[in-house]
N, C-alpha and C. Protein backbone atom coordinates (compact mmCIF):
# COMPACT_ATOMS: atom_id res chain seq x y z
N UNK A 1 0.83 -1.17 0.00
CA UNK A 1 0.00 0.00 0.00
C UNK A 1 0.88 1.24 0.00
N UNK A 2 0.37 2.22 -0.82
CA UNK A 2 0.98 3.30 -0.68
C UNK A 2 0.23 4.68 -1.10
N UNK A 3 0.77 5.93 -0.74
CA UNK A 3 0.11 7.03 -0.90
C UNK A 3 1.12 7.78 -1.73
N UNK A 4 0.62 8.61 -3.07
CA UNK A 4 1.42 10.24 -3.36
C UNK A 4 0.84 10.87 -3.60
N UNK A 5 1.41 12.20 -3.81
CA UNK A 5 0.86 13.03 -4.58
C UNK A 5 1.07 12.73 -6.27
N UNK A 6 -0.01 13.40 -6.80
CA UNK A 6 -0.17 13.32 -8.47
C UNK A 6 -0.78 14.83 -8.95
N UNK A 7 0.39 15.95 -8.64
CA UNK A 7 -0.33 17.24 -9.46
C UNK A 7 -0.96 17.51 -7.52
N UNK A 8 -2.32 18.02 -7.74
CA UNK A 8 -3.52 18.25 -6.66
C UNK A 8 -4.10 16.86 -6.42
N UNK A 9 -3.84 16.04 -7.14
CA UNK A 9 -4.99 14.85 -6.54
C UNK A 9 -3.64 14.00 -5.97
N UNK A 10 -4.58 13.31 -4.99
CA UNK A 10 -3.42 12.17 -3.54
C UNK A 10 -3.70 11.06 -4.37
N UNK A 11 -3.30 9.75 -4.72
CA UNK A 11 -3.80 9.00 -4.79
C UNK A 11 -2.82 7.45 -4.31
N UNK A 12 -3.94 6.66 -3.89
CA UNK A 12 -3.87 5.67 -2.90
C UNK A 12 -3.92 4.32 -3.27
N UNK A 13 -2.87 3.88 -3.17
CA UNK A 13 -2.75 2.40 -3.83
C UNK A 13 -2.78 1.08 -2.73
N UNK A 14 -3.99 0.39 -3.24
CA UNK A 14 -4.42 -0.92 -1.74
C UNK A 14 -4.56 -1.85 -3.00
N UNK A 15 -4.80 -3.01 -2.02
CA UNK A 15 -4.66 -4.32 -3.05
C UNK A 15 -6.04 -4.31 -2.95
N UNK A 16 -6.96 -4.80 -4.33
CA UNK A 16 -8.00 -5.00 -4.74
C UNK A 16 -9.41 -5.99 -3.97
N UNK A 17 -8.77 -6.53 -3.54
CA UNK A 17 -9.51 -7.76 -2.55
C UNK A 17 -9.64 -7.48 -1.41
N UNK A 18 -9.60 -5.88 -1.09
CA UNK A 18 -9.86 -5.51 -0.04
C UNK A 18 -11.14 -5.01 0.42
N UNK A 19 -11.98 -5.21 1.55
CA UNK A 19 -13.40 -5.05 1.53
C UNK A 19 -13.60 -3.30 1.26
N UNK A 20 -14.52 -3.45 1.38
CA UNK A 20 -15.16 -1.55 1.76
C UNK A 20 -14.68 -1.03 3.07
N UNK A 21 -14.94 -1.78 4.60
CA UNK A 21 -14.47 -1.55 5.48
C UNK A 21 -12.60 -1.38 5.33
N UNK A 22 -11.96 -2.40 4.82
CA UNK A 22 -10.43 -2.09 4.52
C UNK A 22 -10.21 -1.34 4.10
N UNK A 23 -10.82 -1.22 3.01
CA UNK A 23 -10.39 -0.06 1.90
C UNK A 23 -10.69 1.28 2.65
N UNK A 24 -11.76 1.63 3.02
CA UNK A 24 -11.72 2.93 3.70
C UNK A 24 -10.89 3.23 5.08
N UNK A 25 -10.55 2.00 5.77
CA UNK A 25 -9.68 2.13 7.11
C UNK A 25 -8.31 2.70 6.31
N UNK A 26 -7.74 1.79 5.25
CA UNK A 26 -6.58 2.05 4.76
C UNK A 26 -6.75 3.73 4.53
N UNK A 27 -7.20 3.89 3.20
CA UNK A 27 -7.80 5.17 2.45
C UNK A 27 -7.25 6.11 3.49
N UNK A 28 -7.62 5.76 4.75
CA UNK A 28 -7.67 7.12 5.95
C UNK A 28 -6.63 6.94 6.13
N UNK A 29 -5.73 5.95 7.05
CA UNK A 29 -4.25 5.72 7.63
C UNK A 29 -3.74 6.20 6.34
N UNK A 30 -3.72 5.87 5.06
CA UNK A 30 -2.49 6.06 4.08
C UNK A 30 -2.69 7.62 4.05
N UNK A 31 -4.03 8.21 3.63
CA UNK A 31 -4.03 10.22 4.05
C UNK A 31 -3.56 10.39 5.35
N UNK A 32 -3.07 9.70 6.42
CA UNK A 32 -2.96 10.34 8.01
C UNK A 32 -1.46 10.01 7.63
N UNK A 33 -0.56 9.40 6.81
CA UNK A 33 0.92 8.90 6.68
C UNK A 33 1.08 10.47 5.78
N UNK A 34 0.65 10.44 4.67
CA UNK A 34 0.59 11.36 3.36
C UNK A 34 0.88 13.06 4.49
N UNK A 35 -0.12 13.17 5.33
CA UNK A 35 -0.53 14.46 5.36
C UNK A 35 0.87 14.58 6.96
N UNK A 36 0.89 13.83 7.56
CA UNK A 36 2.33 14.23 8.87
C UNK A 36 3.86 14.12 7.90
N UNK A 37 3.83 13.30 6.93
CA UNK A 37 5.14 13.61 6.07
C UNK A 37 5.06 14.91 5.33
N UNK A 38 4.02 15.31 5.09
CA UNK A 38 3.85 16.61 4.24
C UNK A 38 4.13 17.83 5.90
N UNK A 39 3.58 17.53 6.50
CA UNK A 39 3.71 18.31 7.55
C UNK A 39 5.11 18.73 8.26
N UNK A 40 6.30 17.47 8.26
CA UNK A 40 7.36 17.49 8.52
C UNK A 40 8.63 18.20 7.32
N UNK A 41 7.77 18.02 5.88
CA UNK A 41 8.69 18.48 5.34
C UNK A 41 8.31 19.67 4.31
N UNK A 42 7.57 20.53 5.24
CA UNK A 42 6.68 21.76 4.87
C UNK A 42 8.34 22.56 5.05
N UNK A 43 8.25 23.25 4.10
CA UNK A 43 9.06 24.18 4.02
C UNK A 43 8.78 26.30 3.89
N UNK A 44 9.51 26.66 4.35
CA UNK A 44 8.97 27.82 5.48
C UNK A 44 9.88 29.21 5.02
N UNK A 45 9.20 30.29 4.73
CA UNK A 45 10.13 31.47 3.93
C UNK A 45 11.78 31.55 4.80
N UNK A 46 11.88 30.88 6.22
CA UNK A 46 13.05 30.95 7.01
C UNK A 46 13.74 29.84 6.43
N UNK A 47 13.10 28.88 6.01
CA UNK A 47 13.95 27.55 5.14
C UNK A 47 14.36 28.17 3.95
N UNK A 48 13.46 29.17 3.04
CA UNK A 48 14.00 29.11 1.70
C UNK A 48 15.64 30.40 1.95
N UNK A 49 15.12 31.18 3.15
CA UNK A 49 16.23 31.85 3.28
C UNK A 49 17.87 31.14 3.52
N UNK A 50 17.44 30.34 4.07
CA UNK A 50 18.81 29.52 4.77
C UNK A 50 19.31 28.92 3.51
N UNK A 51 17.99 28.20 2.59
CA UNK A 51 18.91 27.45 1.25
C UNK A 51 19.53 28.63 0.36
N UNK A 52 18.97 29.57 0.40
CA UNK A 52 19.07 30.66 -0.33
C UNK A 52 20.61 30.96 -0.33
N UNK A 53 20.91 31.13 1.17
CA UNK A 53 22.49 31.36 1.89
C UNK A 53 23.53 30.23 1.20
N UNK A 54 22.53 28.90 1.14
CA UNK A 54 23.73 27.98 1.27
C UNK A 54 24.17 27.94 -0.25
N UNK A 55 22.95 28.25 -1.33
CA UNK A 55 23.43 27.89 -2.41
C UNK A 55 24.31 29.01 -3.12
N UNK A 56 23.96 30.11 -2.53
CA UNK A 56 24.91 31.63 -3.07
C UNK A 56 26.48 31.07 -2.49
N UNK A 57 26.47 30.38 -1.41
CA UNK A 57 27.97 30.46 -1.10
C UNK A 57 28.60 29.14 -1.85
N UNK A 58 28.07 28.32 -2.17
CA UNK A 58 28.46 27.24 -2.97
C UNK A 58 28.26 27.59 -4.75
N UNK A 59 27.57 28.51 -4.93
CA UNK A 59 27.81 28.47 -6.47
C UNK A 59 27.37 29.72 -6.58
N UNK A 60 27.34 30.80 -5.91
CA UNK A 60 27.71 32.23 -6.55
C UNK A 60 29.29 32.75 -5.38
N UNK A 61 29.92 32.41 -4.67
CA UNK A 61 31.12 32.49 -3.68
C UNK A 61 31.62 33.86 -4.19
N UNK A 62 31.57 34.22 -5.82
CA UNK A 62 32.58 35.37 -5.50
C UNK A 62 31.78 36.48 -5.31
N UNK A 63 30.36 36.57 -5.46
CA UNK A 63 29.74 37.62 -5.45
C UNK A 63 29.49 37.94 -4.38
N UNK A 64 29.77 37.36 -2.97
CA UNK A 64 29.40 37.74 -1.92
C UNK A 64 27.90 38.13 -1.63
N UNK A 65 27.80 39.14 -0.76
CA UNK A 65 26.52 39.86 -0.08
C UNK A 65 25.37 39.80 -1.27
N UNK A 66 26.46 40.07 -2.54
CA UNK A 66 25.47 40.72 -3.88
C UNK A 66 24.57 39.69 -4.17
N UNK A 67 24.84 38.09 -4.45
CA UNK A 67 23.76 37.08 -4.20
C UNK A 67 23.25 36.70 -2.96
N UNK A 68 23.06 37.42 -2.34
CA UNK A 68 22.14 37.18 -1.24
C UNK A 68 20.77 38.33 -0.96
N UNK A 69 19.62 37.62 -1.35
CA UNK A 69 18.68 38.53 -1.16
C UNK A 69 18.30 39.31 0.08
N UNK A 70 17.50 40.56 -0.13
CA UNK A 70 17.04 40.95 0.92
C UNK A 70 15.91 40.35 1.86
N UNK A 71 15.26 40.33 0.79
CA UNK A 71 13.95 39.26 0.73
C UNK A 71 13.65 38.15 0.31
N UNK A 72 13.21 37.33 0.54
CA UNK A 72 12.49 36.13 -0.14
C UNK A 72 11.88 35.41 0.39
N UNK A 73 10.45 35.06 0.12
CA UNK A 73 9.62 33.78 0.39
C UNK A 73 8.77 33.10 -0.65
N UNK A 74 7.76 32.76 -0.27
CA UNK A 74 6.79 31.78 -0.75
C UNK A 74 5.91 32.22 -1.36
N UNK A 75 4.80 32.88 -2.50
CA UNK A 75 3.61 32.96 -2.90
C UNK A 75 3.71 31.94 -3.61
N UNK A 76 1.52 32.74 -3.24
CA UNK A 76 0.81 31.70 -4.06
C UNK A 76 -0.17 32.56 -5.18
N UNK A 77 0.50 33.57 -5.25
CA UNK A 77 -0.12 34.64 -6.62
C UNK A 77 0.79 34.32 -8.07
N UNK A 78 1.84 33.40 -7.86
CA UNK A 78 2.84 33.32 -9.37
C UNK A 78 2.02 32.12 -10.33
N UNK A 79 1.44 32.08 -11.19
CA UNK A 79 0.66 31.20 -12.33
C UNK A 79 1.57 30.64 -13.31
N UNK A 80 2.36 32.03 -13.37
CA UNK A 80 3.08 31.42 -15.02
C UNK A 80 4.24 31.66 -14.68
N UNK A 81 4.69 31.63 -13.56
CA UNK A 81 6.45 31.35 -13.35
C UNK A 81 6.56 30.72 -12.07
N UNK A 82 7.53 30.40 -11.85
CA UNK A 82 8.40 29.44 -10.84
C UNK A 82 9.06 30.10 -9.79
N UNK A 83 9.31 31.65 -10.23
CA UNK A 83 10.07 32.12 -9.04
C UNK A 83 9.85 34.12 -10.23
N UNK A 84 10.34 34.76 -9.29
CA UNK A 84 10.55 36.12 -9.66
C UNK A 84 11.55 36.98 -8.62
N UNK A 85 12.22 37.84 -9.32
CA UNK A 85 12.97 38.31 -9.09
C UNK A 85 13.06 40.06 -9.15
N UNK A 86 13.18 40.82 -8.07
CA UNK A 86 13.52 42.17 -8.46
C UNK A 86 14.56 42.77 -8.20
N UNK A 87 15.58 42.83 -8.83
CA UNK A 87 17.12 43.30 -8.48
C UNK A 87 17.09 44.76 -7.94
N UNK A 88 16.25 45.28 -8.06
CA UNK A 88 16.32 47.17 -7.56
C UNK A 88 16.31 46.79 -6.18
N UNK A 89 15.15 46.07 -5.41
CA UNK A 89 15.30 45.99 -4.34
C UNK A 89 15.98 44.37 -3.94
N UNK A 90 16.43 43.89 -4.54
CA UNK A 90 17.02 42.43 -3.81
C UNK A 90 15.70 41.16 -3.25
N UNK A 91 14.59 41.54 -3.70
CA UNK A 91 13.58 40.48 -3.50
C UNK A 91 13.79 39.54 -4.30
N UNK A 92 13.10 38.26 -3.78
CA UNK A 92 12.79 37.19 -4.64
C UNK A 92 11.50 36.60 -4.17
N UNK A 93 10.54 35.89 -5.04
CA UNK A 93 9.23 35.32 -4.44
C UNK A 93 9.20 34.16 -5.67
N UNK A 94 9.25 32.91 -4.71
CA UNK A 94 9.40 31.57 -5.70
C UNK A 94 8.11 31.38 -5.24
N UNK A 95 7.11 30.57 -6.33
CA UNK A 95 5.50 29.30 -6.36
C UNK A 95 5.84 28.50 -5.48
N UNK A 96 4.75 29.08 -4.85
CA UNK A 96 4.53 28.17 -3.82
C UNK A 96 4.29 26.52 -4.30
N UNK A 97 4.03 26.34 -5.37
CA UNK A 97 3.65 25.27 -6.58
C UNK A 97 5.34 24.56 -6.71
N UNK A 98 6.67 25.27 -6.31
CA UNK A 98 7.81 24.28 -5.97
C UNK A 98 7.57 23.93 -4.79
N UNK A 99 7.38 23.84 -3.98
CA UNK A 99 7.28 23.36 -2.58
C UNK A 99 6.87 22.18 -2.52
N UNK A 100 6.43 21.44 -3.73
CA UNK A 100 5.67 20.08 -3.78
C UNK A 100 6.70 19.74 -4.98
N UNK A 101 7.52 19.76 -5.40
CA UNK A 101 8.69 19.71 -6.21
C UNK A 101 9.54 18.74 -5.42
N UNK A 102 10.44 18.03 -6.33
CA UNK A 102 11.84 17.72 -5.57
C UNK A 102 13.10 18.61 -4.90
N UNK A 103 13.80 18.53 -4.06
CA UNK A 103 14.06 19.52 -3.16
C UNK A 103 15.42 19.96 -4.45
N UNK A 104 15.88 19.17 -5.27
CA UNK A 104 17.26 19.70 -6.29
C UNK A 104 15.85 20.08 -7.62
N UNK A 105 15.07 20.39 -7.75
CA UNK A 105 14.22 20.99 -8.81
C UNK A 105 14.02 22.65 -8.23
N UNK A 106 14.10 22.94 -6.78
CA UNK A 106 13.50 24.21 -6.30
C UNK A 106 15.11 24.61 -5.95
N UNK A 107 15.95 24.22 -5.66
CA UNK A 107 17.14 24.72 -5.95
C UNK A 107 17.46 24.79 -7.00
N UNK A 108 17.51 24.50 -8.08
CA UNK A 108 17.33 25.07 -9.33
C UNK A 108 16.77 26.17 -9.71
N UNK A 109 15.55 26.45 -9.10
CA UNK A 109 14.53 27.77 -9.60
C UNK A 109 14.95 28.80 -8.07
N UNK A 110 16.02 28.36 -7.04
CA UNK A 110 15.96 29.66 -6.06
C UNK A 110 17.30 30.42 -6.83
N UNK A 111 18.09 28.85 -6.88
CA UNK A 111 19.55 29.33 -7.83
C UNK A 111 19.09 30.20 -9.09
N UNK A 112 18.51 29.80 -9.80
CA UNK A 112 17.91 30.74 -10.85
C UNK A 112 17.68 32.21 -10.84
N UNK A 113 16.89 32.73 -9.38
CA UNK A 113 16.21 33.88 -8.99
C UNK A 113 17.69 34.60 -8.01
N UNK A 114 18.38 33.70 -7.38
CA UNK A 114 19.84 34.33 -6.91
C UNK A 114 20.64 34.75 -8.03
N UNK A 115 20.64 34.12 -9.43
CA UNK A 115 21.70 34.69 -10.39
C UNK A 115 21.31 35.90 -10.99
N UNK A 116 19.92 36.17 -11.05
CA UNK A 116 19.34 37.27 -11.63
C UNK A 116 19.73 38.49 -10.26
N UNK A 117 20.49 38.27 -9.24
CA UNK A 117 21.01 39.15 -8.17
C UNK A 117 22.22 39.72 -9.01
N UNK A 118 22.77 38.81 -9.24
CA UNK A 118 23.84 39.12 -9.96
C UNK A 118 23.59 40.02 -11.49
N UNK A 119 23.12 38.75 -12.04
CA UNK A 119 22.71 39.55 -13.90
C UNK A 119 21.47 39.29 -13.93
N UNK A 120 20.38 40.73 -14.54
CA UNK A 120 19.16 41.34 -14.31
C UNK A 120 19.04 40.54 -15.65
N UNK A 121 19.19 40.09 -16.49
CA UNK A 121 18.48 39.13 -17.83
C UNK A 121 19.21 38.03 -17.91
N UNK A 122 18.46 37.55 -18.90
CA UNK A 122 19.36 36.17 -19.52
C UNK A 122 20.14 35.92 -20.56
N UNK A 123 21.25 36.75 -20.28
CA UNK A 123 21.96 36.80 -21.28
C UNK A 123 22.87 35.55 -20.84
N UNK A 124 24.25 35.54 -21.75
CA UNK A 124 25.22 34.27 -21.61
C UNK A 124 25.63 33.91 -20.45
N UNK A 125 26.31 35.67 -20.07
CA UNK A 125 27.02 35.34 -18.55
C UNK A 125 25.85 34.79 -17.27
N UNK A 126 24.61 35.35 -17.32
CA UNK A 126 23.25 34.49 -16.57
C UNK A 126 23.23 33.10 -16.54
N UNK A 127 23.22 32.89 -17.69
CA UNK A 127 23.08 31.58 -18.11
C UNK A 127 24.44 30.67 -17.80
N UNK A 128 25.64 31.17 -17.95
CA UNK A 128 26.57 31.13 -16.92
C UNK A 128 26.78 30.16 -15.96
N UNK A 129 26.26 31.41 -14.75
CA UNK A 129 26.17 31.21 -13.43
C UNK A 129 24.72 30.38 -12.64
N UNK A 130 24.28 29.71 -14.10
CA UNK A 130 23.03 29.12 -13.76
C UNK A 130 23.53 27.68 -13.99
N UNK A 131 24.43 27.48 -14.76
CA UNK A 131 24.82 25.89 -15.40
C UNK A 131 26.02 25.90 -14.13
N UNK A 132 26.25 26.52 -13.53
CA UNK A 132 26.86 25.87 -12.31
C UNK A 132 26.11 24.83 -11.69
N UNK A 133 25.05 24.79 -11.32
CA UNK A 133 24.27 24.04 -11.06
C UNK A 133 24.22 22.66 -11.79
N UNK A 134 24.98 21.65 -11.08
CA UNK A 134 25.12 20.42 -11.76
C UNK A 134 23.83 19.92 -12.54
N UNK A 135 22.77 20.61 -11.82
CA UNK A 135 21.34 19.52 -12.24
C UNK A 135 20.42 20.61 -12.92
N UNK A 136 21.18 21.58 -13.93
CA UNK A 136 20.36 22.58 -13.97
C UNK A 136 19.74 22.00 -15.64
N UNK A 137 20.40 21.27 -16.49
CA UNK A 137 19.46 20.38 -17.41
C UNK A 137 18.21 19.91 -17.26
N UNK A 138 18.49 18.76 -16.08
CA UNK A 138 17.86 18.20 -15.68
C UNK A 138 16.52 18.98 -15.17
N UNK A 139 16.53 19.64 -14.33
CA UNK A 139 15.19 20.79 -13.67
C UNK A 139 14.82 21.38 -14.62
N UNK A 140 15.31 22.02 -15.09
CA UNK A 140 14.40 22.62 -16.60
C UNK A 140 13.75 21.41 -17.17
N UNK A 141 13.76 20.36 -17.68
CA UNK A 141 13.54 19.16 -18.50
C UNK A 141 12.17 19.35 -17.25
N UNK A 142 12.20 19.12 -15.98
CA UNK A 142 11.44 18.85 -14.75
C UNK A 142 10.33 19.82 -15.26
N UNK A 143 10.93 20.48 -14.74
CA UNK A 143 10.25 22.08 -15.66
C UNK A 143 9.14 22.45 -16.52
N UNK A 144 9.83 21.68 -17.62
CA UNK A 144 9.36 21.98 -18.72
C UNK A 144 8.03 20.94 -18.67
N UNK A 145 8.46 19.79 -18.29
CA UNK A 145 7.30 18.87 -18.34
C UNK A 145 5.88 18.99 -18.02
N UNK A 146 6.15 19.50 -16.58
CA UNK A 146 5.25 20.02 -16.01
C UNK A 146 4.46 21.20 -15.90
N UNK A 147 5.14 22.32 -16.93
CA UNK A 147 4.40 22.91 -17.68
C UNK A 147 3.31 22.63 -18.54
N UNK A 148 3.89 21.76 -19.63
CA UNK A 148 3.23 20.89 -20.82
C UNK A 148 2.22 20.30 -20.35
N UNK A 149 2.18 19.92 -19.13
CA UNK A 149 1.21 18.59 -18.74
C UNK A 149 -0.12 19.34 -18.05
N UNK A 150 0.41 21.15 -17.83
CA UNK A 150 -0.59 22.11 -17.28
C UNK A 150 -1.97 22.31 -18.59
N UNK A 151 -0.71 22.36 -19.74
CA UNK A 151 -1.37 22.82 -20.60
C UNK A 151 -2.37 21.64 -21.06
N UNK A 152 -2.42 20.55 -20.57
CA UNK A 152 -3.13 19.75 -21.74
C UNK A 152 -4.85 19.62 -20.86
């Protein structure tokens, strides 16, 4: 038996030969497993700050202070992006929609919104300091998918 997420819907896998009474005892225990793991690994605008720290000093190091935001947390107003960035004032506000991501997919998109600290577009040198990121193929590909799969 097991529980995930799929997108917004949970869904719950029991073996078939299980009565109505099983099936709904399970149904509940596998949402009461689902919802305290989600609970433990809820992540919190003081978490995204700390990764924020760790990944500027591991793959932006020479820029110092300059990749490190003033601001940054969590909305749930971003639709059509992953993260945003305003270099005048040093904010960043990543989707709340990564938070249900793999934890090297949202380091990808904070790393993303830290390089734009540095360079305000996407030009080469951006793009750059973004492929530092060993897995930064890979998350876009993540990315991208799950865009596509919005659209259909």
């Amino acid at each position: 038996m097991s529980a995930y997420r799929d997108g917004e819907r949970v869904v719950v896998l029991i073996p078939n030969q299980f009565s109505r009474a099983e099936e709904t005892e399970w149904v509940d225990r596998m949402l009461a497993r689902l919802a305290a793991r989600d609970q433990r690994t809820r992540r919190s605008d003081d978490d995204l700050a700390t990764r924020a720290r760790l990944l500027a000093a591991r793959y932006l190091p020479e820029y110092g202070d300059v990749a490190i935001p003033s601001s940054i947390r969590w909305v749930t107003n971003q639709n059509g992006r992953w993260g945003s960035c305003t270099p005048s004032d040093r904010s960043i506000r990543i989707s709340d929609k990564v938070k249900d991501m793999p934890a090297w997919v949202a380091d990808y998109v904070l790393l993303h919104e830290l390089a734009h600290l540095v360079v305000p577009g996407h030009n080469a040198r951006f793009w750059s300091l973004v492929g530092r990121y060993p897995r930064t193929e890979r998350a876009r590909g993540y990315l991208e998918g799950i865009a596509a799969a919005q659209l259909v």
